[in-house]
Protein backbone atom coordinates (compact mmCIF):
# COMPACT_ATOMS: atom_id res chain seq x y z
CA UNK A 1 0.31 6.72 -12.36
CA UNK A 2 0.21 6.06 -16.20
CA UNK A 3 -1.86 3.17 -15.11
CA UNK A 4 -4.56 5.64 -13.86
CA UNK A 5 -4.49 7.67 -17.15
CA UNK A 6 -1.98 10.59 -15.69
CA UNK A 7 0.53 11.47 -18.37
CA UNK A 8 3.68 12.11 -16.41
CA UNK A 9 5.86 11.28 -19.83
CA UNK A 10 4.63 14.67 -21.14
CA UNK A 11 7.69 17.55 -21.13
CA UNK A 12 5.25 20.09 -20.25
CA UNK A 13 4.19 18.24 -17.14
CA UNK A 14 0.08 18.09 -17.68
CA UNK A 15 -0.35 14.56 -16.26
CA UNK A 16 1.93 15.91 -13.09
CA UNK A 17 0.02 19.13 -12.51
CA UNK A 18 -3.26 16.94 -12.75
CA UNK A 19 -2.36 14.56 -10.13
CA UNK A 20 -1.19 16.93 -8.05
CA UNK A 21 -4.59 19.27 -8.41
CA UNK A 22 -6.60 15.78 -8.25
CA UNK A 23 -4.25 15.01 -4.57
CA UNK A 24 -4.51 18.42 -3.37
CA UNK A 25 -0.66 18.28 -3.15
CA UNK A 26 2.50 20.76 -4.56
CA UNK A 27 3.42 19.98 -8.24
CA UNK A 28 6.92 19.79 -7.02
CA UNK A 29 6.32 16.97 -4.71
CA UNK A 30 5.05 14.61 -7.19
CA UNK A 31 7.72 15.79 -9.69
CA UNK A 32 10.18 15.10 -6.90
CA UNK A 33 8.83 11.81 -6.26
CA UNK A 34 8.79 11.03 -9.72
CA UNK A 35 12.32 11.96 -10.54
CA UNK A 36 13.15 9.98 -6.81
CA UNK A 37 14.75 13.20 -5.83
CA UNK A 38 12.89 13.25 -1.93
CA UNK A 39 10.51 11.32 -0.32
CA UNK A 40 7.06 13.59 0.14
CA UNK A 41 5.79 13.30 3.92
CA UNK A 42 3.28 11.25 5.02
CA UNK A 43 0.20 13.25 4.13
CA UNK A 44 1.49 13.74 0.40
CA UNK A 45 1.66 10.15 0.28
CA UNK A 46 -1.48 9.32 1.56
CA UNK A 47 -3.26 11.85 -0.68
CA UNK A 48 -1.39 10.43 -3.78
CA UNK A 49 -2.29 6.66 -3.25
CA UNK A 50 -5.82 7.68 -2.62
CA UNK A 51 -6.28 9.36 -5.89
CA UNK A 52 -4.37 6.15 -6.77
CA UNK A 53 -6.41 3.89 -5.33
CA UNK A 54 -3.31 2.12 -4.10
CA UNK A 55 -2.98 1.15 -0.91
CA UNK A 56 -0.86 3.22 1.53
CA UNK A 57 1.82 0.30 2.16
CA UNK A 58 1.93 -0.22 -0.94
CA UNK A 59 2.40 3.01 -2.32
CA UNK A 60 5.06 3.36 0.04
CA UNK A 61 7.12 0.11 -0.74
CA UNK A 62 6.48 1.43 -4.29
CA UNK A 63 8.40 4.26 -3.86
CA UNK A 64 11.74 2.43 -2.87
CA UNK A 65 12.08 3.88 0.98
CA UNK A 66 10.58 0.70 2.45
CA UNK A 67 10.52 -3.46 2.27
CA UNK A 68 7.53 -5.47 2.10
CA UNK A 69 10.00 -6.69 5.36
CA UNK A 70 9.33 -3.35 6.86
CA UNK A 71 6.13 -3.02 6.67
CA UNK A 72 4.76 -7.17 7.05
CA UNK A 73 1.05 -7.50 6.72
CA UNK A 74 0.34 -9.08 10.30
CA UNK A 75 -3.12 -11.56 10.72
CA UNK A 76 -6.02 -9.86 11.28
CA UNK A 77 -7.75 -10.61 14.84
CA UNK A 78 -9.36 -13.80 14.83
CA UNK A 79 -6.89 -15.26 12.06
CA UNK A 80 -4.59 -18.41 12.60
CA UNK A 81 -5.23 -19.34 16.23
CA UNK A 82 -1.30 -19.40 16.77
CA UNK A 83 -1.50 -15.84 16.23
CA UNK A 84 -0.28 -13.36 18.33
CA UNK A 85 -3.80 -10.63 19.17
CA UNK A 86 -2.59 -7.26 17.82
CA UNK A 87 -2.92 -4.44 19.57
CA UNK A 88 -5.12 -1.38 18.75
CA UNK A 89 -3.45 1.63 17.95
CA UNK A 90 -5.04 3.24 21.08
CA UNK A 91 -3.90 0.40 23.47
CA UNK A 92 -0.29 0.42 22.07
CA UNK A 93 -0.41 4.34 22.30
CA UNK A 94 -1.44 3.47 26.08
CA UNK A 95 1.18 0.12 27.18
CA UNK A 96 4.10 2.54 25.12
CA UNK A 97 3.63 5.69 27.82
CA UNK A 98 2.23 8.10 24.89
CA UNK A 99 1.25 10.92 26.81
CA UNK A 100 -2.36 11.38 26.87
CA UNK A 101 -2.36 14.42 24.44
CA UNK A 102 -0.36 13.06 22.43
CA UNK A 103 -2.14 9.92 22.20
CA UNK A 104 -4.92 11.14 19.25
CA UNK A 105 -1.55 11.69 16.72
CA UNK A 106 0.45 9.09 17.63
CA UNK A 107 -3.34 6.91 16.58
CA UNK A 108 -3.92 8.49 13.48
CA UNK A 109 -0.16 8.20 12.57
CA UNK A 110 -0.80 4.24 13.52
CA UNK A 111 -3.48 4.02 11.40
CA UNK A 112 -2.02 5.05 8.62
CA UNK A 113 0.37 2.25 8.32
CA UNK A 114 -1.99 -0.80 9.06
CA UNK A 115 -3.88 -2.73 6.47
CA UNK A 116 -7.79 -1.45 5.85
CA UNK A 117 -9.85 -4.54 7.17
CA UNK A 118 -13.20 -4.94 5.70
């Protein structure tokens, strides 16, 4: 965050209040997640590491709730030809039994966790 030019250091809290306008997110969420006090959900997190610019998995190892060993990178398609093919959100959503309605969540849920591949 300090790396990014917010002030979170300051006792009246500008840097926080900034990053959380510049997120779209609560004040107390990032002041929370500062202080290590809760874990924001999902959303909040993805909003913060965008304004960031840190990657999602990253963000979220940051943060102390999660290994690099929960969250391995795996090879992208067409990688090492050992490697196992990885399954698209949609098609794991699909082989798991995800009910058809609930299918659209459980991918954008997915997607939030994997790697962006350019």
């Amino acid at each position: 965050m300090r790396e990014r030019g917010y002030d979170i250091d300051s006792p009246r809290g500008g840097g926080k209040s900034k990053l959380a306008d510049d997120a779209g997110v609560h004040r107390a969420a990032v002041s929370r997640l500062i202080q290590r006090q809760s874990m924001p959900d999902l959303e909040t997190m993805r909003r913060l590491a965008a304004v960031l610019g840190v990657p999602l998995r990253d963000m979220l190892i940051r943060s102390g709730r999660l290994s690099e060993n929960d969250l391995p990178i795996m090879a992208a398609r067409g990688g090492e030809p050992d490697a196992p093919r990885l399954l698209s959100p949609e098609e794991a959503a699909r082989r798991m039994g995800v009910p058809p309605e609930l299918q659209a969540v459980f991918v954008r849920v997915t997607k939030a966790f994997l790697p962006q591949v350019e």
